[in-house]
C-alpha atoms as a PDB file:
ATOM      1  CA  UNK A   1      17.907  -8.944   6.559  1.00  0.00           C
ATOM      2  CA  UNK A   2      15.916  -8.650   9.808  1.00  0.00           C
ATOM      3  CA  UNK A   3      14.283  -5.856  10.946  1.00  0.00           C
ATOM      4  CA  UNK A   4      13.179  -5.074  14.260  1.00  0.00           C
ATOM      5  CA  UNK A   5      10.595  -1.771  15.132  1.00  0.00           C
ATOM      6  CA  UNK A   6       9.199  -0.998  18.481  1.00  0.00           C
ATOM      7  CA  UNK A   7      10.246   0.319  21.487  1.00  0.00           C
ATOM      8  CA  UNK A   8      11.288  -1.066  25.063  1.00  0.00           C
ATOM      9  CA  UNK A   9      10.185   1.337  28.279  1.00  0.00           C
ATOM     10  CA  UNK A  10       9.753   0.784  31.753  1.00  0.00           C
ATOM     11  CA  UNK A  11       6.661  -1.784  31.286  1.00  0.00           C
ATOM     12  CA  UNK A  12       8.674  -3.904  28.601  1.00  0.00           C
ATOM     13  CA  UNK A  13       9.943  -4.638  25.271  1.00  0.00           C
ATOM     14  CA  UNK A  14       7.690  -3.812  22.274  1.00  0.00           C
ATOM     15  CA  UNK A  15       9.116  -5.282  18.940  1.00  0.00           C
ATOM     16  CA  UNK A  16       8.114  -6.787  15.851  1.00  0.00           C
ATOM     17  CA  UNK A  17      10.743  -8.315  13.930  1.00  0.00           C
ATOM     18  CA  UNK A  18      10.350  -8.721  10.369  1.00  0.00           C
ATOM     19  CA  UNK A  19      12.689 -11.048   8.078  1.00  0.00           C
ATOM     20  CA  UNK A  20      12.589  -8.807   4.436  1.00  0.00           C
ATOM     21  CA  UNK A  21      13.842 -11.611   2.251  1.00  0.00           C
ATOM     22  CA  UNK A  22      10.485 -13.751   3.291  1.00  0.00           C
ATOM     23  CA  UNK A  23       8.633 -10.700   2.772  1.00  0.00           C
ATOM     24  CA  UNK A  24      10.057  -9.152  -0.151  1.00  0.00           C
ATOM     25  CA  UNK A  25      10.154 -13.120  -1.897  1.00  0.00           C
ATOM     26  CA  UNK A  26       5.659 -12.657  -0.981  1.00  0.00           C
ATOM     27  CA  UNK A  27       3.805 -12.145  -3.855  1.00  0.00           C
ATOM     28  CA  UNK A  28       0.022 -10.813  -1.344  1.00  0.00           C
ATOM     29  CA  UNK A  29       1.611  -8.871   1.384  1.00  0.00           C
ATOM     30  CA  UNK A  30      -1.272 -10.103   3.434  1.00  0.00           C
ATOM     31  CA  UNK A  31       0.268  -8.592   6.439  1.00  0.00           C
ATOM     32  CA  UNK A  32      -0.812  -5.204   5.700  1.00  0.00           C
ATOM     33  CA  UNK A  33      -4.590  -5.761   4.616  1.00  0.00           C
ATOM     34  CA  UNK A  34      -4.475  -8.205   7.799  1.00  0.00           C
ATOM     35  CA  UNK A  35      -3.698  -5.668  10.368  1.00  0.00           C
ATOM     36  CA  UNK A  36      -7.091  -3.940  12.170  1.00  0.00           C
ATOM     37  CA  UNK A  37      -4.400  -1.396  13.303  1.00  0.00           C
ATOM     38  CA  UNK A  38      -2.863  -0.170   9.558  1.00  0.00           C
ATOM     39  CA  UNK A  39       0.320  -0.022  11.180  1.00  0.00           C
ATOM     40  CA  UNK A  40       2.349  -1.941   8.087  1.00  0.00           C
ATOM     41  CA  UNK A  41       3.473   0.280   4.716  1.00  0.00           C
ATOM     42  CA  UNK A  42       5.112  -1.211   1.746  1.00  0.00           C
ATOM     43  CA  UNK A  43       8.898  -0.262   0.977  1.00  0.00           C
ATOM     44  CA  UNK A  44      11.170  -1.019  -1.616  1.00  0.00           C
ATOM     45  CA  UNK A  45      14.136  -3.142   0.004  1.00  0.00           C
ATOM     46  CA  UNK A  46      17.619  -3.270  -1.733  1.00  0.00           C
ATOM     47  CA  UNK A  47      16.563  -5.052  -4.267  1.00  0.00           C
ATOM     48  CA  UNK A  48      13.638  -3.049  -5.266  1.00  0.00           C
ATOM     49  CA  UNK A  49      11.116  -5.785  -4.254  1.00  0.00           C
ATOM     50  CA  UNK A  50       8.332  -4.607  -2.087  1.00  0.00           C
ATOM     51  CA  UNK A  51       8.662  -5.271   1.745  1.00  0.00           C
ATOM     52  CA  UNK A  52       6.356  -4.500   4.613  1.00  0.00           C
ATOM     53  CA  UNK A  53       7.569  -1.946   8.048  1.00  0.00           C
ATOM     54  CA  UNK A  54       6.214  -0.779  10.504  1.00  0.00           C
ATOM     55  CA  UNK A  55       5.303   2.716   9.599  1.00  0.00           C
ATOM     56  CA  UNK A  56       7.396   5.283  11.817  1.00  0.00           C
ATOM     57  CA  UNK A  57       4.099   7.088  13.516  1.00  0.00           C
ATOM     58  CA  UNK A  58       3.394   3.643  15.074  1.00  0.00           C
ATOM     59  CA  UNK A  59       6.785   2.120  15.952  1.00  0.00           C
ATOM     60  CA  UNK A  60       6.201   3.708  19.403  1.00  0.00           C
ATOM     61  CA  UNK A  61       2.903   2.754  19.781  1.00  0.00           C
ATOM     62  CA  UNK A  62       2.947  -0.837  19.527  1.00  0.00           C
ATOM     63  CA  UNK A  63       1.587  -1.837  22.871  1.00  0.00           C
ATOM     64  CA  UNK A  64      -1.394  -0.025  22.466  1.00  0.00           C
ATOM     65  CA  UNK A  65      -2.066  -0.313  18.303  1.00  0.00           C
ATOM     66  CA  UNK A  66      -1.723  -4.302  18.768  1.00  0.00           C
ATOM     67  CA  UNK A  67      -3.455  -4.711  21.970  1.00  0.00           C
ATOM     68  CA  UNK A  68      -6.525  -5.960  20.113  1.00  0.00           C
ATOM     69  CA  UNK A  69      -4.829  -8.682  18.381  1.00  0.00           C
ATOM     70  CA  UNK A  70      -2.072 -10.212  20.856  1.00  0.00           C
ATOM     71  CA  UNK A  71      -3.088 -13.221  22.229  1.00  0.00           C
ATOM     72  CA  UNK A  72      -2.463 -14.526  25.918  1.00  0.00           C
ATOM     73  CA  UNK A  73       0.749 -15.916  27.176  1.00  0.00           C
ATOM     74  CA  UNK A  74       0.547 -19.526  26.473  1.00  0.00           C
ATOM     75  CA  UNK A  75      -1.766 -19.337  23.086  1.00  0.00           C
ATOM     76  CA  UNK A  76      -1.183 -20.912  19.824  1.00  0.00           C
ATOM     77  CA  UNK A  77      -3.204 -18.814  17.283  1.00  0.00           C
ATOM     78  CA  UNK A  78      -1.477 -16.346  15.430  1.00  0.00           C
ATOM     79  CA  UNK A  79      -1.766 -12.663  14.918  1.00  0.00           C
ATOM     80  CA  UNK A  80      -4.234 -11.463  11.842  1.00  0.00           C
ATOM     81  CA  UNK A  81      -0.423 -10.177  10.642  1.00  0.00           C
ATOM     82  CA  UNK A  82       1.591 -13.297  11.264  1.00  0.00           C
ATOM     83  CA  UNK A  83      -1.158 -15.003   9.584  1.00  0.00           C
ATOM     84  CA  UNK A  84      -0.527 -13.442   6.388  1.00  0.00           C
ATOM     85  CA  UNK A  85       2.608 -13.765   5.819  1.00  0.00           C
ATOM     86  CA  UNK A  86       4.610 -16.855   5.606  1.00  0.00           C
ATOM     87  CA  UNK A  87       5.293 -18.861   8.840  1.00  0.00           C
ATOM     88  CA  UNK A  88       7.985 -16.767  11.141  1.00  0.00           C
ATOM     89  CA  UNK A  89       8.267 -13.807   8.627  1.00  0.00           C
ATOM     90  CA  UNK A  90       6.610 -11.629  11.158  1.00  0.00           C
ATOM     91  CA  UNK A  91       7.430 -11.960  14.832  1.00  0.00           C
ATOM     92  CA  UNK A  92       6.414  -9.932  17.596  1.00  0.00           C
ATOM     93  CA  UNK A  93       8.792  -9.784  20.822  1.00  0.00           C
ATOM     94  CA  UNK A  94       5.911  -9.302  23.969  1.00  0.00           C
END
C-alpha cells in the first residue's frame, strides 16, 4: 500500500509518500532514528509487521519540520530519511 501524509496550502504541496510493503519487509527502520525532526512512529500494518508514518502532530507541519533536511531543486543527495530506508520507500512530494 502507499501512503501519503502532508498537507497542500496556498504555498504548495507538502507530502511524503511512503510504500508500507518496503517498509514493513525492513528489518532497521532507519528512517525514524534518521530523521533530526522525530516526525516518523512505528505502526503495525495489516499484517502486523512494523511500518513507519508520519506521526499525526506533524503531518501539517512538514514544510517547516523538514526544512533542515530538503535539499535544493536540482540535487542528488538524499534525505537523512530516504537514506534509511530502501531506495524509493520514502518519497517526499516538494
Amino acid at each position: 500500500m502507499i501512503a501519503h501524509y502532508g498537507y497542500e496550502d496556498g504555498s504548495g504541496e507538502y507530502y511524503i509518500t511512503i510504500n508500507t510493503e518496503g517498509c514493513g519487509a525492513c528489518g532497521g527502520k532507519g528512517c525514524v532514528a534518521a530523521c533530526p525532526a522525530g516526525i516518523f512512529e512505528l505502526e503495525a500494518d495489516d499484517w502486523g509487521r512494523d511500518a513507519a508514518i508520519v506521526k499525526e502532530s506533524a503531518r501539517n507541519m512538514l514544510r517547516a519540520l523538514c526544512a533542515g533536511c530538503k535539499p535544493q531543486i536540482g540535487r542528488d543527495e538524499l534525505l537523512p530519511c530516504e537514506a534509511g530506508c530502501e531506495k524509493g520507500v520514502i518519497v517526499h512530494s516538494w
